[in-house]
Protein backbone atom coordinates (compact mmCIF):
# COMPACT_ATOMS: atom_id res chain seq x y z
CA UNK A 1 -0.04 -1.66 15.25
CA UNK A 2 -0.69 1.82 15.30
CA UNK A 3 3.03 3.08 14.46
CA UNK A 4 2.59 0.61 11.66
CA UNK A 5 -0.83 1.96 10.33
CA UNK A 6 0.49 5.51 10.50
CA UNK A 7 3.38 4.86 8.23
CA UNK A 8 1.20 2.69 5.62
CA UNK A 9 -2.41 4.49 5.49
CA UNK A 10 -3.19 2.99 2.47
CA UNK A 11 -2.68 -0.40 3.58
CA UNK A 12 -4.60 -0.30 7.06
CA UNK A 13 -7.24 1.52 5.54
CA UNK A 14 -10.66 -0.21 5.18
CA UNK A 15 -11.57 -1.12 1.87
CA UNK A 16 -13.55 -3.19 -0.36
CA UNK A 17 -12.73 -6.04 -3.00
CA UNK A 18 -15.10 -6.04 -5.59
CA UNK A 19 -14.05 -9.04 -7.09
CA UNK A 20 -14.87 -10.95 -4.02
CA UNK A 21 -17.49 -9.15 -2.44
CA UNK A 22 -15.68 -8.17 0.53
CA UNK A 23 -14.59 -5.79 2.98
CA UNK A 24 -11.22 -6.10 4.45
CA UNK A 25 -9.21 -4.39 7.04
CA UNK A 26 -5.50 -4.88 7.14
CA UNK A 27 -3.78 -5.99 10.85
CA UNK A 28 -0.64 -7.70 11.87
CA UNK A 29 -2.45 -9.44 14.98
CA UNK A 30 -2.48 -12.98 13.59
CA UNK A 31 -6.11 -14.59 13.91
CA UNK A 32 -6.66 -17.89 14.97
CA UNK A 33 -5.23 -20.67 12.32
CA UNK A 34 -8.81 -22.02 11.31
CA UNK A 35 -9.56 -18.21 10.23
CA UNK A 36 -7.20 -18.01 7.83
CA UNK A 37 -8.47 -18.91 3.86
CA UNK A 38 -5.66 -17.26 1.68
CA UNK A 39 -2.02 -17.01 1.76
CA UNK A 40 0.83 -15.06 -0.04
CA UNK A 41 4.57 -15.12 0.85
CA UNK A 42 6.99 -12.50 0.47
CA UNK A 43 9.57 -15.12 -0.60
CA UNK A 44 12.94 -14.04 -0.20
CA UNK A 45 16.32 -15.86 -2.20
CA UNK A 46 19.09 -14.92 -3.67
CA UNK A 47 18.73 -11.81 -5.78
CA UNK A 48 15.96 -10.30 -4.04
CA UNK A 49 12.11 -10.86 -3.63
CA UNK A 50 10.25 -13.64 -5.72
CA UNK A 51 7.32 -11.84 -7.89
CA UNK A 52 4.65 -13.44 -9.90
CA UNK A 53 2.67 -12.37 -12.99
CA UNK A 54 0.13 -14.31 -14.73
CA UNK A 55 -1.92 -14.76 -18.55
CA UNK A 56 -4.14 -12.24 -17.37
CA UNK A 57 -1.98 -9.64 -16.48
CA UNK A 58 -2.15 -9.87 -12.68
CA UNK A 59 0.84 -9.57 -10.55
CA UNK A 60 1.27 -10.79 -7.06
CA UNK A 61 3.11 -12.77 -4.31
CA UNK A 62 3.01 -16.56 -4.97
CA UNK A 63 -0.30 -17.50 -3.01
CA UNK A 64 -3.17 -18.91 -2.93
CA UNK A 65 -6.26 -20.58 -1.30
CA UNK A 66 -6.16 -23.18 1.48
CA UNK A 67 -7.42 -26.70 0.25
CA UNK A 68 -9.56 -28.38 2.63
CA UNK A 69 -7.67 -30.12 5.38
CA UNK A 70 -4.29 -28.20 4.48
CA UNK A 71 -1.89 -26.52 7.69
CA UNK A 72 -0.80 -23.10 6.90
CA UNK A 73 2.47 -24.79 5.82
CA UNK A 74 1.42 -27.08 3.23
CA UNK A 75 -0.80 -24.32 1.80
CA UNK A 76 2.70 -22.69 1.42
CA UNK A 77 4.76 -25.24 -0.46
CA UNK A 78 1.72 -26.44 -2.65
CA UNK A 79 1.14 -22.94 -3.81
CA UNK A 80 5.02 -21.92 -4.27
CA UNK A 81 5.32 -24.77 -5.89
CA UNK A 82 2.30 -24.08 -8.29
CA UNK A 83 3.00 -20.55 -8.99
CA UNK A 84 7.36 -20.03 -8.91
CA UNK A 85 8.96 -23.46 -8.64
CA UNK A 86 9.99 -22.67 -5.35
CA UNK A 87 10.27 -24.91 -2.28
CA UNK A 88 10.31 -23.30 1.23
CA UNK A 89 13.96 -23.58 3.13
CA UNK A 90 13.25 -21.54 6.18
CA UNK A 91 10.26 -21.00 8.63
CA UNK A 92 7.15 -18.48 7.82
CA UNK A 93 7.77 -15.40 9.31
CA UNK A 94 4.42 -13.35 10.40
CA UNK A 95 4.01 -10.28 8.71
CA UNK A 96 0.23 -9.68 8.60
CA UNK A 97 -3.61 -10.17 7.12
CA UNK A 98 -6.29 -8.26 5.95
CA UNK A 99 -9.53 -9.52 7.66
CA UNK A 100 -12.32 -10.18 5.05
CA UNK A 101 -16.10 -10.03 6.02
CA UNK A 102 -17.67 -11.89 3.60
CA UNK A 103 -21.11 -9.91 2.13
CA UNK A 104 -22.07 -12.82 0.31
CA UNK A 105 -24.20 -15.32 2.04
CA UNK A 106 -21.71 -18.36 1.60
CA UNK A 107 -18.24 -18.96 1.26
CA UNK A 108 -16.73 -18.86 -1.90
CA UNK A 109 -15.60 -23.14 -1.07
CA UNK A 110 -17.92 -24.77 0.86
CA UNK A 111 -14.32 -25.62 3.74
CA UNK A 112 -13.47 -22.05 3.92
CA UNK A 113 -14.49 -19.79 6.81
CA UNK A 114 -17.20 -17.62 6.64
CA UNK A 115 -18.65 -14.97 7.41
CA UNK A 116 -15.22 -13.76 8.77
CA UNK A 117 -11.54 -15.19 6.80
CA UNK A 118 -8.40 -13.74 6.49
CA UNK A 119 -5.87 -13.36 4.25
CA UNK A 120 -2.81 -13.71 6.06
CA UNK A 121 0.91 -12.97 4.48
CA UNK A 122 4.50 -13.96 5.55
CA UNK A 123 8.10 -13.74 5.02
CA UNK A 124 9.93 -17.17 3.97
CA UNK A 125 13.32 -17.64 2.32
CA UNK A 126 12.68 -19.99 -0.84
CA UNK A 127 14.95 -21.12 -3.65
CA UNK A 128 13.79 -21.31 -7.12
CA UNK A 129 14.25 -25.28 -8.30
CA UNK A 130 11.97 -25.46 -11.49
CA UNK A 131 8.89 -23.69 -13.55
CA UNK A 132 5.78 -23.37 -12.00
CA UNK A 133 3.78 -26.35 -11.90
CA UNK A 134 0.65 -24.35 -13.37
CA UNK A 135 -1.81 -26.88 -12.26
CA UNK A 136 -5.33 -26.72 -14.70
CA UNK A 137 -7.87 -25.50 -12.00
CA UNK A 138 -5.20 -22.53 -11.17
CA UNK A 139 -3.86 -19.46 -12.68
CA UNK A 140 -1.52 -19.97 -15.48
CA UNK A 141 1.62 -17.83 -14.56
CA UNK A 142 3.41 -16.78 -17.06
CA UNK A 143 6.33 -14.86 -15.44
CA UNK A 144 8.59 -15.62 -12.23
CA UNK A 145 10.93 -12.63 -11.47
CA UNK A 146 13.29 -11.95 -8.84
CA UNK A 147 13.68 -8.25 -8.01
CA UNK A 148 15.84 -5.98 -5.40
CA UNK A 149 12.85 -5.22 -2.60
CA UNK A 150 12.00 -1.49 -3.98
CA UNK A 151 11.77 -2.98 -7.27
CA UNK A 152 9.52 -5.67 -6.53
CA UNK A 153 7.25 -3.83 -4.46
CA UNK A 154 7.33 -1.29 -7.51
CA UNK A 155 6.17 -3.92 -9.93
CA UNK A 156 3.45 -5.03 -7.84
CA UNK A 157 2.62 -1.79 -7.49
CA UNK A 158 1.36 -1.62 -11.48
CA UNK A 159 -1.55 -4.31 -10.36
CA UNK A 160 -4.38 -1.97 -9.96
CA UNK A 161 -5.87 -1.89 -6.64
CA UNK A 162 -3.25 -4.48 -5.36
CA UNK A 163 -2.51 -4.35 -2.18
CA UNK A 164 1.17 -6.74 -2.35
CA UNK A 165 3.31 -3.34 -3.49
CA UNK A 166 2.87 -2.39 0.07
CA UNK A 167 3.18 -5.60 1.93
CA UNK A 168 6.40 -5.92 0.52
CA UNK A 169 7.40 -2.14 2.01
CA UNK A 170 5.61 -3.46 5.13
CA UNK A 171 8.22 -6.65 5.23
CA UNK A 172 11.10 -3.57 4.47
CA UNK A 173 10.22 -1.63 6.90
CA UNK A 174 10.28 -4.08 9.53
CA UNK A 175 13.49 -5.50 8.37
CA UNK A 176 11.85 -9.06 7.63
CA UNK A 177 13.59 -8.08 3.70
């Protein structure tokens, strides 16, 4: 891990997300299954790297939170489903998580871990078979790009204080794109 943090400071750096109260620490060392609250995939198919961005102006890897009861896998094709019409047609490759310590005194779903979760990320070749599904109670995403690697990572780059930009040079670097 520490080649990995020398090359990406920025990403193994401890931080804080306002937004959620939290403050994470990135790691490749996967955690134990029941730990983990959040995915995001770095999906690759033909063309390059699958990028999201929604009615808000948020871009991201298609993710999302775990529903109660859900594997790590179903969590997967629920949410690519949901956010870029994409169904899974290889495994989940590991890539890594940022630990969150929750400051608030209960999780954000009453299912989800707490005081400790993580938000874990992989590498997954997808295809693209329809729109997002754009459930109600989700975001509503609004564009589904594919983009060469540097590209995508550059686009996910303009989400300020996102963290996906370099994930995705993570996933290059270690050859997983």
């Amino acid at each position: 891990m520490q080649a990995w943090a020398e090359e990406f400071p920025e990403l193994f750096a401890p931080g804080y997300w306002e937004w959620g109260d939290l403050d994470v620490r990135f790691t490749v060392d996967e955690p134990p299954d029941e730990l983990i609250s959040n995915v995001h995939v770095v999906c690759r198919t033909t063309g390059g790297i699958v990028v999201c961005g929604n009615d808000i102006g948020w871009r991201f890897l298609p993710g999302g939170t775990r529903e109660p009861g859900e594997t790590i896998e179903q969590l997967v094709e629920r949410e690519l489903l949901e956010e870029a019409g994409a169904r899974l047609t290889g495994p989940l490759i590991w890539l890594g998580a940022h630990r969150a310590d929750h400051r608030r005194p209960a999780p954000y779903r009453p299912h989800l871990p707490h005081p400790v979760s993580y938000w874990a990320n992989f590498v997954a070749d997808v295809v693209i078979e329809q729109e997002p599904t754009n459930p109600e109670d989700g975001e509503q995403v609004t564009e589904v790009l594919v983009l060469p690697p540097d590209e995508a990572a550059d686009y996910l780059d303009g989400q300020p204080g996102g963290v996906m930009g370099p994930i995705v040079r993570l996933a290059q670097a270690r050859q997983l794109v």
